[in-house]
Structures are given as C-alpha cells and as structure tokens.
Protein backbone atom coordinates (compact mmCIF):
# COMPACT_ATOMS: atom_id res chain seq x y z
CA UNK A 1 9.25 -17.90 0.10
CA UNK A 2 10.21 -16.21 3.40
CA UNK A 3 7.07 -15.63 6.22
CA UNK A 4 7.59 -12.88 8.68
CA UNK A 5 5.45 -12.68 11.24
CA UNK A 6 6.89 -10.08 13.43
CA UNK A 7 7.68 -6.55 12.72
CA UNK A 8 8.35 -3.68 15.00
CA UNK A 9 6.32 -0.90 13.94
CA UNK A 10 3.96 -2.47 10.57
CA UNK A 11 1.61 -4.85 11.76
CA UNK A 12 0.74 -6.95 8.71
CA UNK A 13 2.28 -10.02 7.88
CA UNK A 14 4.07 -10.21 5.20
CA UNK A 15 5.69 -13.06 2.42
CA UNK A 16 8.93 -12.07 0.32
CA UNK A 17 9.09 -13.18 -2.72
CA UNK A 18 12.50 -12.55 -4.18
CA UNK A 19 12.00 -8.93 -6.21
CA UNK A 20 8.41 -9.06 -4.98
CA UNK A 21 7.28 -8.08 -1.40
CA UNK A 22 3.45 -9.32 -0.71
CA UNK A 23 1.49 -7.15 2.39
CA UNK A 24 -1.14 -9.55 3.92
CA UNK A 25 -4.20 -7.99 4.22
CA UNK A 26 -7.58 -9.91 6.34
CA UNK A 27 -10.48 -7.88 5.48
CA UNK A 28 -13.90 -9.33 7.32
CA UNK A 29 -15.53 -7.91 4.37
CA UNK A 30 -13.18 -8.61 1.91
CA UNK A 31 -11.42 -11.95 3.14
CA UNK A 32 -7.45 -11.89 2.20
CA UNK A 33 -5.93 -9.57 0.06
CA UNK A 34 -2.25 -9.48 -1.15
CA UNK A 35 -0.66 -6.04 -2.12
CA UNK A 36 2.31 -6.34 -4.14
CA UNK A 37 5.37 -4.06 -3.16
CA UNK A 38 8.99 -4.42 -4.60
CA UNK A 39 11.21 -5.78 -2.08
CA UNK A 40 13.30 -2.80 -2.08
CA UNK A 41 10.70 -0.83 -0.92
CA UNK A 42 9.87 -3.33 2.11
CA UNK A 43 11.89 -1.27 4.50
CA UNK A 44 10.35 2.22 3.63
CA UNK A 45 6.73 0.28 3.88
CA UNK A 46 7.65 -1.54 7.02
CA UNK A 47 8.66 1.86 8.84
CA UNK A 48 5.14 2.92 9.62
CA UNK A 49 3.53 2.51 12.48
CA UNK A 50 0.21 1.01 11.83
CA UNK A 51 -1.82 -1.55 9.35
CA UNK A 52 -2.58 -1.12 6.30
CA UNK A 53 -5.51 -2.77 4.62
CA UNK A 54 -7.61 -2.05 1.68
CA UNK A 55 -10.56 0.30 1.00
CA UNK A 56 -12.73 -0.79 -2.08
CA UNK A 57 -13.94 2.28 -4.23
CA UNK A 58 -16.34 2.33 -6.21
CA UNK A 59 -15.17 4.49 -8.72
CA UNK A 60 -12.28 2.41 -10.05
CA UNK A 61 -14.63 -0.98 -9.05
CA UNK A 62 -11.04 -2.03 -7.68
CA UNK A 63 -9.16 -2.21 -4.29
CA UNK A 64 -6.56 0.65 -2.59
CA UNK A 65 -4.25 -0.47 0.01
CA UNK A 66 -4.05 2.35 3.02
CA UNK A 67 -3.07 3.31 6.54
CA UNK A 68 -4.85 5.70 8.43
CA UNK A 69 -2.69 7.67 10.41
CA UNK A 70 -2.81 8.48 14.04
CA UNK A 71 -6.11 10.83 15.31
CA UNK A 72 -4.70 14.38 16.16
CA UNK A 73 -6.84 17.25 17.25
CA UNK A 74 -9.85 14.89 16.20
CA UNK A 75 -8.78 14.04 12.46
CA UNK A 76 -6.68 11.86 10.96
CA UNK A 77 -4.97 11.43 7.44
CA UNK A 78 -5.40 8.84 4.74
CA UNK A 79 -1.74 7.24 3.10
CA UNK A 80 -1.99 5.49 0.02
CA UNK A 81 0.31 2.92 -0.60
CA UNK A 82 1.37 3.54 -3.90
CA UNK A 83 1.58 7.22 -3.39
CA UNK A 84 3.44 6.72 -0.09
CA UNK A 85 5.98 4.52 -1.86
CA UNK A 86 6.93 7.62 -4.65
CA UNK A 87 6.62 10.09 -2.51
CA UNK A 88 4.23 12.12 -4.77
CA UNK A 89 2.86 15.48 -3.61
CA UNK A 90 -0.25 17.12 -4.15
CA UNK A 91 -1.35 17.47 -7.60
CA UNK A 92 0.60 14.15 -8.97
CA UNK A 93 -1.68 11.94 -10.40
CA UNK A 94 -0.52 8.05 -10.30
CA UNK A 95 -1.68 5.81 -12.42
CA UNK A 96 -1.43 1.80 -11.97
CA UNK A 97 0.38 1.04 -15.74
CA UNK A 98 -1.44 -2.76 -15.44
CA UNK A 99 -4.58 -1.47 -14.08
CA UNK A 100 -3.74 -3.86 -10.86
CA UNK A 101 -4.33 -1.33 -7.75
CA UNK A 102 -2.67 -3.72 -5.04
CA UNK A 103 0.77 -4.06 -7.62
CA UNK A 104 2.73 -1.58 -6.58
CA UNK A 105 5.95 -3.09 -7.74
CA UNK A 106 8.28 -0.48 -9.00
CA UNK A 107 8.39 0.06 -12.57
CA UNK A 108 3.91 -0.32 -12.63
CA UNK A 109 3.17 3.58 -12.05
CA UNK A 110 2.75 6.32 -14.90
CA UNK A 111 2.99 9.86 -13.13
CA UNK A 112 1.81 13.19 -14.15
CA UNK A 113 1.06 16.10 -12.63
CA UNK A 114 -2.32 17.61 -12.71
CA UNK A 115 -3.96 20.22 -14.76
C-alpha cells in the first residue's frame, strides 16, 4: 500500500492499492470516508484542482463523492465523481452495479440514457 500525501492540483490524500485507487475523504460530519477509483483513472481524478468530499443524500440514504468547482459570476458547478470519471453528458443516467456509491472502480457502472 502506497501513501501519497502530496499532489499538485487534488488535495486529498490518497492510498493505492494495486488496481484500486482509495480518495481520502475527512468529513466533520461524517468522519473518514474512502471512495474507491480504479487506479487507471487516478491521473484523470488527480487533474482537478480542488477536494472532493462526499455529500450524503437522502434519497439514495447513501454517500456521493464531489468537487465543487470554482465560483464564476456568483455560481458554481457540482462534479460527480463517478460521472466525471465516464464522461457522461446530460441525460445519461449511471447507476452503481453493487449499489456502493463511493466504488467507482471501473467495470461497477450500468449506463443508460434517459427517457
């Protein structure tokens, strides 16, 4: 198990795990939270500028890991992890296969597109 510590634009910490890529997350509300990433997608994750952490909703009574992006003209823009990491568009609907919302190991996602 590899630590990093420092990264130049993510800010979370974050262990790899061979295949597996865990994102440290400290919530104050939440305490630690691990969302699961293949390592091949580590460098894609890594590239933006920011932290994520996780956002409980209440709807799913589960946990999504998110960034916020940057404020621009007074609003700023939600990025899911999972949906950031397959590049879906508007009207894709991703599904977590193992009902796990913080595994977002490739391979875990069924996609369709909305009707």
């Amino acid at each position: 198990m590899e630590l990093i510590d420092k990264q130049k634009l993510m800010k979370n910490e974050y262990e790899i795990r061979g295949e597996i890529t865990a994102i440290l997350i400290d919530s104050p509300k939440y305490g630690r939270k691990e969302a699961l990433i293949s390592t091949s997608d580590l460098e894609k994750v890594s590239a933006l500028a920011g932290t994520w952490h996780v956002q409980y909703r209440k709807s799913i009574n589960d946990f999504y890991c998110q960034m916020h992006t940057p404020w621009v003209n007074g609003k700023r823009d939600v990025i899911l992890l999972h949906r950031f990491i397959l590049d879906s568009l508007d009207g894709m609907q991703v599904d977590h296969m193992n009902n796990r919302t913080l595994d977002n190991g490739t391979g875990r996602y069924g996609v369709e597109m909305k009707t």
